[in-house]
C-alpha atoms as a PDB file:
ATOM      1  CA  UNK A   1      29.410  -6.575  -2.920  1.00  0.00           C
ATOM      2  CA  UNK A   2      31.746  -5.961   0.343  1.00  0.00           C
ATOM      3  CA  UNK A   3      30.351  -3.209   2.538  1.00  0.00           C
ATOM      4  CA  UNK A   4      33.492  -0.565   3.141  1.00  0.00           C
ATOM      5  CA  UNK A   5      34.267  -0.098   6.955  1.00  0.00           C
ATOM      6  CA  UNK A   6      33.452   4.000   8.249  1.00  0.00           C
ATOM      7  CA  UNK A   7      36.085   5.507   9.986  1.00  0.00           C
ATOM      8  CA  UNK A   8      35.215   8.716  10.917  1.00  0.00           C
ATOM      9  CA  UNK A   9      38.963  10.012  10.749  1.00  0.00           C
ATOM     10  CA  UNK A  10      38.675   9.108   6.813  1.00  0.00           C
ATOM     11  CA  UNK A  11      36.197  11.371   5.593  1.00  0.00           C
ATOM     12  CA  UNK A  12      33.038  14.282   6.763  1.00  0.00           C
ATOM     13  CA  UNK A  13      30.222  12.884   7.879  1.00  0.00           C
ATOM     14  CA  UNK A  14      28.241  14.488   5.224  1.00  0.00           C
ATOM     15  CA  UNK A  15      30.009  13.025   2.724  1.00  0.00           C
ATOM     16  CA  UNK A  16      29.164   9.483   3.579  1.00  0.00           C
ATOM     17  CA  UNK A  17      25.221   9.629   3.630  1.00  0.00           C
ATOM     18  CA  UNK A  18      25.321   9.944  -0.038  1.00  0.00           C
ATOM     19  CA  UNK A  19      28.119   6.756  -0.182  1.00  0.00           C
ATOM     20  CA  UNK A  20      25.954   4.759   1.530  1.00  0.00           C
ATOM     21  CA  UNK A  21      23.080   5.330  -0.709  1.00  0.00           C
ATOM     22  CA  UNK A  22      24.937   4.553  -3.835  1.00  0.00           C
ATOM     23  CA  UNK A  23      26.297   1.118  -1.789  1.00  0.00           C
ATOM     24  CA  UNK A  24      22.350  -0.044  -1.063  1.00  0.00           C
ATOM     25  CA  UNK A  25      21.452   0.399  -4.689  1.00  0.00           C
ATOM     26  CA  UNK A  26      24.569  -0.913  -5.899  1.00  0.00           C
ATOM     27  CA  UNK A  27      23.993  -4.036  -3.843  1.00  0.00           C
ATOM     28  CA  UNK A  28      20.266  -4.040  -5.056  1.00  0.00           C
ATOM     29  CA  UNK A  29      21.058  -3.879  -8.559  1.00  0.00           C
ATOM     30  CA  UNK A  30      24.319  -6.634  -8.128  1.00  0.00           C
ATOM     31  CA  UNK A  31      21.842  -8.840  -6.654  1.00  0.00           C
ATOM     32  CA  UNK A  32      19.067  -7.860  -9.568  1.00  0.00           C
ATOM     33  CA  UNK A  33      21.650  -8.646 -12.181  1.00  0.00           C
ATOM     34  CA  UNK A  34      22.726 -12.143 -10.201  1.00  0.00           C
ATOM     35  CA  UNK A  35      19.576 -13.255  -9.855  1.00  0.00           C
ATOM     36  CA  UNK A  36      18.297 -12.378 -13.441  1.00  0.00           C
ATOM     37  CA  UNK A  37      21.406 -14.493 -14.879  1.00  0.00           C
ATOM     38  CA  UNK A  38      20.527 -17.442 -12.608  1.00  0.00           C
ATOM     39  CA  UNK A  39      16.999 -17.677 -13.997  1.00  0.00           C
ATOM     40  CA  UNK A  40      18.100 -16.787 -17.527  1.00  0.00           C
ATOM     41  CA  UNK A  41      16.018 -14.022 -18.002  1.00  0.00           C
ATOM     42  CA  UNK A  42      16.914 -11.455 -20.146  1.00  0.00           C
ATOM     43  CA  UNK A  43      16.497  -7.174 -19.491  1.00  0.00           C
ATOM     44  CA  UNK A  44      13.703  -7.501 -21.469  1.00  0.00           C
ATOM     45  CA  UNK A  45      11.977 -10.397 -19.941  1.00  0.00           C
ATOM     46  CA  UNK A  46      12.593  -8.771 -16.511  1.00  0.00           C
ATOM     47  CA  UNK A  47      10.791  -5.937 -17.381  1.00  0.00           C
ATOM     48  CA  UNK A  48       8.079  -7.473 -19.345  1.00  0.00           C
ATOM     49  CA  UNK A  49       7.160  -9.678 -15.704  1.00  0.00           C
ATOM     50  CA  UNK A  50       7.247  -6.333 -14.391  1.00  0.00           C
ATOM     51  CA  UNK A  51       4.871  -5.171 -16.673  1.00  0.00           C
ATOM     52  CA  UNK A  52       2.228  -8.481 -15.637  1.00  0.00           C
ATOM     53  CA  UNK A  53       2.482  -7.946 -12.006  1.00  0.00           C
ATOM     54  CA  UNK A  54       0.992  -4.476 -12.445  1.00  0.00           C
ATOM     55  CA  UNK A  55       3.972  -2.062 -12.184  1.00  0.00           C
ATOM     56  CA  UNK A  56       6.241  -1.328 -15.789  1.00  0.00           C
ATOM     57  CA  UNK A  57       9.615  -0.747 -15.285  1.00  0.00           C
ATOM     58  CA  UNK A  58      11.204  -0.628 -18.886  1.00  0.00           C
ATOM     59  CA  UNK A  59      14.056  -2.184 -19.903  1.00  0.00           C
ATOM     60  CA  UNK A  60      16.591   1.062 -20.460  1.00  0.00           C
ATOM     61  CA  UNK A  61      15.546   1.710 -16.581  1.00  0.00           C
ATOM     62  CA  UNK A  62      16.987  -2.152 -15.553  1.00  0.00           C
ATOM     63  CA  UNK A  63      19.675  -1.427 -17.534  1.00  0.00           C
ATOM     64  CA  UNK A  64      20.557   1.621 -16.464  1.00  0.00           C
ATOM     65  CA  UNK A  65      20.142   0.247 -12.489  1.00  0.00           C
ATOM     66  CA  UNK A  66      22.344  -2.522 -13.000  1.00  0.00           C
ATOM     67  CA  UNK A  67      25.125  -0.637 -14.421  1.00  0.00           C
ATOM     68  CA  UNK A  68      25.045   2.053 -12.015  1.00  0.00           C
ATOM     69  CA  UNK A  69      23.488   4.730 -14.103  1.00  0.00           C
ATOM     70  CA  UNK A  70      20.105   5.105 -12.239  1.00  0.00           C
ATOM     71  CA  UNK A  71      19.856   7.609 -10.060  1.00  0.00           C
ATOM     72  CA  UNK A  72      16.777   6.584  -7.754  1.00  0.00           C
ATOM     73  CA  UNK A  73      15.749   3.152  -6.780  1.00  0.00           C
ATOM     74  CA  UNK A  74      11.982   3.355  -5.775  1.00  0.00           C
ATOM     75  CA  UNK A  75      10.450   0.712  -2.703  1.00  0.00           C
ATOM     76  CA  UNK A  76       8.091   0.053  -5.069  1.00  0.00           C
ATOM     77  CA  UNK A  77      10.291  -1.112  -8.064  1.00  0.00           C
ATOM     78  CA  UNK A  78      12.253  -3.567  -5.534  1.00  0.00           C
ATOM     79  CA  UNK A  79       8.626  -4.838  -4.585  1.00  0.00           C
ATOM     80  CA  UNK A  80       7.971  -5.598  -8.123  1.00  0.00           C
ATOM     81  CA  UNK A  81      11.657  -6.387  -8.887  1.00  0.00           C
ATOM     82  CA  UNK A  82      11.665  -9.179  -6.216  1.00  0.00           C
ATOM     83  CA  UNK A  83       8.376 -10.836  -7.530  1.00  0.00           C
ATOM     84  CA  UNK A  84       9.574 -10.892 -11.002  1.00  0.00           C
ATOM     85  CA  UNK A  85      12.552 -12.602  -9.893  1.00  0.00           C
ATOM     86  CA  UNK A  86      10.888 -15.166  -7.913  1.00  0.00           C
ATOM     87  CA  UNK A  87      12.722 -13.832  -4.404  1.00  0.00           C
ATOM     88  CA  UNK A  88      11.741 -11.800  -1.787  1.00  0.00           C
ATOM     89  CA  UNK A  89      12.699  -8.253  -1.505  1.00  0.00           C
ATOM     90  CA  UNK A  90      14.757  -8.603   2.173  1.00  0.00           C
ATOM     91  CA  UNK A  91      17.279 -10.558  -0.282  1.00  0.00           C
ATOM     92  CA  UNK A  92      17.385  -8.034  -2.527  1.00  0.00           C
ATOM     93  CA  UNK A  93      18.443  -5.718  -0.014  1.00  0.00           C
ATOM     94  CA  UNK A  94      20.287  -8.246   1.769  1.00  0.00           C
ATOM     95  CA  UNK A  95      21.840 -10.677  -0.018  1.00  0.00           C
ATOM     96  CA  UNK A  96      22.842 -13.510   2.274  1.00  0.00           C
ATOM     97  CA  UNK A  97      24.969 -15.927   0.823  1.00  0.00           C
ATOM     98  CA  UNK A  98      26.259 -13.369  -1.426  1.00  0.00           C
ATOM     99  CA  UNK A  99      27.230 -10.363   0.231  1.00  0.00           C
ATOM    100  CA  UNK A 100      29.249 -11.049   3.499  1.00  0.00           C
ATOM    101  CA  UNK A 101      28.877  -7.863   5.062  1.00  0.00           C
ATOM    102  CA  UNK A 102      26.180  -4.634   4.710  1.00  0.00           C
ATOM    103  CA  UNK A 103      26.138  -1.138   6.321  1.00  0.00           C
ATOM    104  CA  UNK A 104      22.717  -0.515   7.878  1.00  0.00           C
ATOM    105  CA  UNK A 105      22.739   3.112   8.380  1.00  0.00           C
ATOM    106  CA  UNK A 106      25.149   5.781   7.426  1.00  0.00           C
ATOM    107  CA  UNK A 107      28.224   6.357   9.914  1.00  0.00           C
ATOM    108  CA  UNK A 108      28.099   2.601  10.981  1.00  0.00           C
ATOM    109  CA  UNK A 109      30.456  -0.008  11.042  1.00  0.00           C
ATOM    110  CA  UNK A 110      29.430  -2.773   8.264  1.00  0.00           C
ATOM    111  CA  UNK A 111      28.485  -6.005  10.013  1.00  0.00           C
ATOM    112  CA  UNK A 112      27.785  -9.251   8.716  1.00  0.00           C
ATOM    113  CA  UNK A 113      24.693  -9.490   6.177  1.00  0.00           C
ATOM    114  CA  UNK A 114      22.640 -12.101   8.310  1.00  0.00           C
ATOM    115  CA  UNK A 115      22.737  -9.534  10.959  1.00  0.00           C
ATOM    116  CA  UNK A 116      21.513  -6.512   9.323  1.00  0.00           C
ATOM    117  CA  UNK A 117      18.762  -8.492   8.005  1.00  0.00           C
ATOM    118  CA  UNK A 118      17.373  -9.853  10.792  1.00  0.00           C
ATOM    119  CA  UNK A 119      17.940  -5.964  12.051  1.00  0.00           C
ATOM    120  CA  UNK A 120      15.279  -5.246   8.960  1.00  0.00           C
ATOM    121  CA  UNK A 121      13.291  -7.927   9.758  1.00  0.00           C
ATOM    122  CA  UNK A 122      12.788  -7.182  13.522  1.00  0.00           C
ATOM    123  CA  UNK A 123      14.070 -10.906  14.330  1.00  0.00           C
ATOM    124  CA  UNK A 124      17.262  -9.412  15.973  1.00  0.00           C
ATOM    125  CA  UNK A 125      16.773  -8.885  20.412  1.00  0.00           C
ATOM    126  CA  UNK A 126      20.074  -7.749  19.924  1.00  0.00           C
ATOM    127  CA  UNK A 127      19.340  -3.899  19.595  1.00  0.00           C
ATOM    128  CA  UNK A 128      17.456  -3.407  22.808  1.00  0.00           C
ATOM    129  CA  UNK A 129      14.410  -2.492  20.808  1.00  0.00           C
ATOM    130  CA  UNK A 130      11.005  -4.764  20.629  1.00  0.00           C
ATOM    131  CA  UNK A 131       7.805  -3.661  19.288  1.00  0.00           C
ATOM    132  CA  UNK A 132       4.753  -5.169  21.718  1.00  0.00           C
ATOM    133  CA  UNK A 133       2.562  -5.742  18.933  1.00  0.00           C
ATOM    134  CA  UNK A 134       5.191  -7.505  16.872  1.00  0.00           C
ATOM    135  CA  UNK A 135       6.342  -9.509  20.071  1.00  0.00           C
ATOM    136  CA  UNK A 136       1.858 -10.592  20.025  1.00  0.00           C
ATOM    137  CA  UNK A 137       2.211 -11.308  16.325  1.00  0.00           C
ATOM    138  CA  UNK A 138       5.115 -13.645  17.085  1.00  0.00           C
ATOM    139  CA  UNK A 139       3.180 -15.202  19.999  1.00  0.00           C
ATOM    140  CA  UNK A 140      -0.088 -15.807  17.729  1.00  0.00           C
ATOM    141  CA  UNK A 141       2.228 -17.433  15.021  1.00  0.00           C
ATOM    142  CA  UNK A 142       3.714 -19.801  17.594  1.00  0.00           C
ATOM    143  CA  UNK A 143       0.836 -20.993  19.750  1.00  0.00           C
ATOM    144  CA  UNK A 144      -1.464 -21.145  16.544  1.00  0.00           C
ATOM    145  CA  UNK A 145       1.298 -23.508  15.095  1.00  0.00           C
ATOM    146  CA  UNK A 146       1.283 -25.507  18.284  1.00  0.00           C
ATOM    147  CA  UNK A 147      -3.038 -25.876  18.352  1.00  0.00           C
ATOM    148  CA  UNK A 148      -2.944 -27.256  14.605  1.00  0.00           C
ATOM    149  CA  UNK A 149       0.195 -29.705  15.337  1.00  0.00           C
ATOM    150  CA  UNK A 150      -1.587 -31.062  18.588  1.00  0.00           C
ATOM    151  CA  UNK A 151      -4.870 -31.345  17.097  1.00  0.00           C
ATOM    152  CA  UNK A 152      -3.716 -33.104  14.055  1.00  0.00           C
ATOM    153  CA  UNK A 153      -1.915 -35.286  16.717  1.00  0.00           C
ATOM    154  CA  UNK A 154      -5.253 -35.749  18.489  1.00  0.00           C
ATOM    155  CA  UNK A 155      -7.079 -36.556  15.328  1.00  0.00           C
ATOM    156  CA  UNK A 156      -3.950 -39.427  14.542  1.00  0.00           C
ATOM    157  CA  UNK A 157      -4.266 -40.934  17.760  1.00  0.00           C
ATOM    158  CA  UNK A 158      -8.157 -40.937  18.237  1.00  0.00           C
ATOM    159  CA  UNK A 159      -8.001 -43.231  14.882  1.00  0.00           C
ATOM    160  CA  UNK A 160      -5.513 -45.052  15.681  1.00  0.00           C
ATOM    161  CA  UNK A 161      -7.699 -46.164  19.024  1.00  0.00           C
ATOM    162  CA  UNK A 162     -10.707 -46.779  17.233  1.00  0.00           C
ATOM    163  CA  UNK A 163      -8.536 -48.535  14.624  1.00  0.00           C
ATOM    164  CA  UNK A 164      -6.354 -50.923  17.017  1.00  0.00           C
ATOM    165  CA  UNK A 165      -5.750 -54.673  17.047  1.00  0.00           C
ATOM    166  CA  UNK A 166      -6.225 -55.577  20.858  1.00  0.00           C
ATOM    167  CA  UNK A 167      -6.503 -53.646  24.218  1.00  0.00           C
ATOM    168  CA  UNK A 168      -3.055 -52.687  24.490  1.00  0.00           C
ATOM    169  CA  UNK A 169      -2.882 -50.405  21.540  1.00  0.00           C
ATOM    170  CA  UNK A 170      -6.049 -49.045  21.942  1.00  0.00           C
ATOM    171  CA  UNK A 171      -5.136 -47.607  25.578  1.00  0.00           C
ATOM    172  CA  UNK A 172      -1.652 -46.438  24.543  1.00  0.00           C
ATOM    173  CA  UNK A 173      -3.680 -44.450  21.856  1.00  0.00           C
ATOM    174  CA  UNK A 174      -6.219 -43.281  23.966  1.00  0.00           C
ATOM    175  CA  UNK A 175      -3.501 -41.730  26.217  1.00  0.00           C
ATOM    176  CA  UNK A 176      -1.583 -40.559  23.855  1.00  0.00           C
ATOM    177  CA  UNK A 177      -4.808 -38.626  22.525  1.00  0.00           C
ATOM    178  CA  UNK A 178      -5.632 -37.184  25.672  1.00  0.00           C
ATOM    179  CA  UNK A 179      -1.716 -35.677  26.222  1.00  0.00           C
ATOM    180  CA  UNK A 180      -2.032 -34.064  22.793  1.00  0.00           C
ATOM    181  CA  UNK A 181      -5.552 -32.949  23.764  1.00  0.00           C
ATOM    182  CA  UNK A 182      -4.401 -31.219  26.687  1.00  0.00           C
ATOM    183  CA  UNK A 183      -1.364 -29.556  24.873  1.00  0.00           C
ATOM    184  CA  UNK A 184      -4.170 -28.456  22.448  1.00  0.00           C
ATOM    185  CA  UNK A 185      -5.909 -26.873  25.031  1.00  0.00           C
ATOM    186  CA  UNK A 186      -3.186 -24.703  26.576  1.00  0.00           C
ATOM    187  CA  UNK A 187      -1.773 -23.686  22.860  1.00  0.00           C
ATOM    188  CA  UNK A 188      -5.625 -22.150  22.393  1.00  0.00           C
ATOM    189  CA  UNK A 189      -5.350 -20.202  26.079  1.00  0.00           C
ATOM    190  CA  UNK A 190      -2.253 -19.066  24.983  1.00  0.00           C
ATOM    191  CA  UNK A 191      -3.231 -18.466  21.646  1.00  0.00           C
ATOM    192  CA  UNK A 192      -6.509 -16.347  22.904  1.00  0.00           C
ATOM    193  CA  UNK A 193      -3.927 -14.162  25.460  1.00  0.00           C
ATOM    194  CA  UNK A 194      -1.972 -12.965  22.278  1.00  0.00           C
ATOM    195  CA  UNK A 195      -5.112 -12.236  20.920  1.00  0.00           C
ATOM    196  CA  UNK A 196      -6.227 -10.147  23.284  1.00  0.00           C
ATOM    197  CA  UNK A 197      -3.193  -8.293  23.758  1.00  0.00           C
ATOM    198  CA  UNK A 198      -3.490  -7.554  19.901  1.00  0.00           C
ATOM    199  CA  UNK A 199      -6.757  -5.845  20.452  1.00  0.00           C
ATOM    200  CA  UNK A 200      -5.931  -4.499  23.520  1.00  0.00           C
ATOM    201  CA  UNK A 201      -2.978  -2.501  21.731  1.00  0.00           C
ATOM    202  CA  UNK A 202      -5.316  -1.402  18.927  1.00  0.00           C
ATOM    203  CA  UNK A 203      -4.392  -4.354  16.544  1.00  0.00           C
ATOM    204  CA  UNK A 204      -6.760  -6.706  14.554  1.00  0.00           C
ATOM    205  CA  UNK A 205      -5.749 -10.129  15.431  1.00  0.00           C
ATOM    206  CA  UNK A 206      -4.913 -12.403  12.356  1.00  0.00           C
ATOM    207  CA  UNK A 207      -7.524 -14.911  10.892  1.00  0.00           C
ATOM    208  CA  UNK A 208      -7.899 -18.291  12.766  1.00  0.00           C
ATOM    209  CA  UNK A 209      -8.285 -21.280  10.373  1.00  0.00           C
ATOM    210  CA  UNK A 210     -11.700 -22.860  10.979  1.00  0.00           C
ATOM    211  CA  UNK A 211     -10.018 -26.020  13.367  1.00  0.00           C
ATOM    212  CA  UNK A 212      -9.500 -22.803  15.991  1.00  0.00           C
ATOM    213  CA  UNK A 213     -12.636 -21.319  16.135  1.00  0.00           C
ATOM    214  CA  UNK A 214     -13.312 -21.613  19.173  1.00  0.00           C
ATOM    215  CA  UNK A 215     -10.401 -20.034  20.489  1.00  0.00           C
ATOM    216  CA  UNK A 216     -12.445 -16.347  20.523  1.00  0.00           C
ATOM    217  CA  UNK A 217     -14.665 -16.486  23.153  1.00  0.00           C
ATOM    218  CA  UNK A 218     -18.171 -15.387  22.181  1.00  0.00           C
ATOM    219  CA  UNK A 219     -19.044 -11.842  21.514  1.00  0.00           C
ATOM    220  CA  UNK A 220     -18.892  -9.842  24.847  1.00  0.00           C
ATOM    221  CA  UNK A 221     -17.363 -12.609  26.620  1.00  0.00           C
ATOM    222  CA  UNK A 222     -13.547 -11.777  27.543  1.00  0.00           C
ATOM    223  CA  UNK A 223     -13.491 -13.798  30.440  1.00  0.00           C
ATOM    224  CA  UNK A 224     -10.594 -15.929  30.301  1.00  0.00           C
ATOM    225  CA  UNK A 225     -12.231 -18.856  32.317  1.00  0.00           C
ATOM    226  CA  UNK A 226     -14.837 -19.134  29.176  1.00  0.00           C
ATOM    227  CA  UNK A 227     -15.088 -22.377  27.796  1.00  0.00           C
ATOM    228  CA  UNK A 228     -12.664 -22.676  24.733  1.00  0.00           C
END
């Protein structure tokens, strides 16, 4: 569905709030209705998923939401709605691939899709606005990602030197281990800083798989020179 372009001149201002609601459901229930047809599910097998996830939503009511008749569309139901369909519910909401342009807010300009979902989805630096403990979430994702890759490298090259043919191999391996060993190191210090900064904002920093253990330091040692 094609976002409409606000002009102010057009229309009052309180006058569009209300538009704009009716264009987010309508593009939530297009979407519903697309997505439904591509898996060839039925209203009634919609709502019966609905039903085994925990959270009924009758058939009449998906009826009545794709053709425009419902006057409310709940978080919750486009939680549920988006599990049932086997999507997520930012594509609901955004349909990217579908939809080439979406109004974020009421009184805006529409703007393309990809845009005002990476708005929603805080991947956007584009609105001068950056949450710090989002930013550390980021971080911990990235650095953890980089430990795991460089100690699965370390773990490849270490057999491959115990494993080698002649002399040659076995040293190329060797060094080859000890550069992904050291990029393994720094990932964890970095990995341990966003950490900190979690807790240090109030947060509770994600689980570590058991490979990064040792990237807390021991209880009631936050010195950053402790041993990883």
């Amino acid at each position: 569905m094609t976002q409409r372009r606000f002009d102010p001149r057009d229309r009052d201002d309180e006058d569009d709030v209300p538009e704009w609601v009716d264009q987010v459901m309508a593009t939530v229930a297009a979407e519903v209705r697309r997505r439904r047809k591509e898996l060839r599910m039925s209203a009634q097998d919609l709502a019966d998923r609905c039903e085994e996830i925990g959270h009924p939503i009758p058939r009449n009511v998906i009826a009545n939401m794709e053709s425009g008749r419902r006057a409310s569309l709940p978080l919750v139901d486009v939680l549920v709605l988006a599990e049932a369909l086997r999507t997520y519910p930012i594509c609901l909401l955004y349909p990217v691939g579908y939809v080439d342009r979406a109004q974020r807010l009421p009184l805006q300009h529409s703007e393309p899709t990809w845009d005002a979902m990476r708005w929603f989805t805080g991947d956007s630096e584009d609105f001068g606005k950056e949450d710090d403990m989002l930013r550390s979430f980021r971080a911990h994702i990235h650095y953890q990602r980089a430990a795991l890759a460089a100690l699965k490298g370390e773990k490849h090259e270490r057999w491959k030197a115990e494993t080698a043919p002649n002399q040659a191999e076995r040293e190329e391996a060797v060094r080859a281990q000890a550069d992904y060993a050291e990029r393994a190191l720094e990932a964890k210090y970095r990995l341990r800083s966003a950490r900190a900064f979690i807790s240090e904002d109030g947060g509770t920093p994600p689980y570590l798989p058991p490979e990064l253990a040792d990237v807390d330091p021991p209880d009631g040692d936050t010195t950053e020179e402790n041993d990883l």
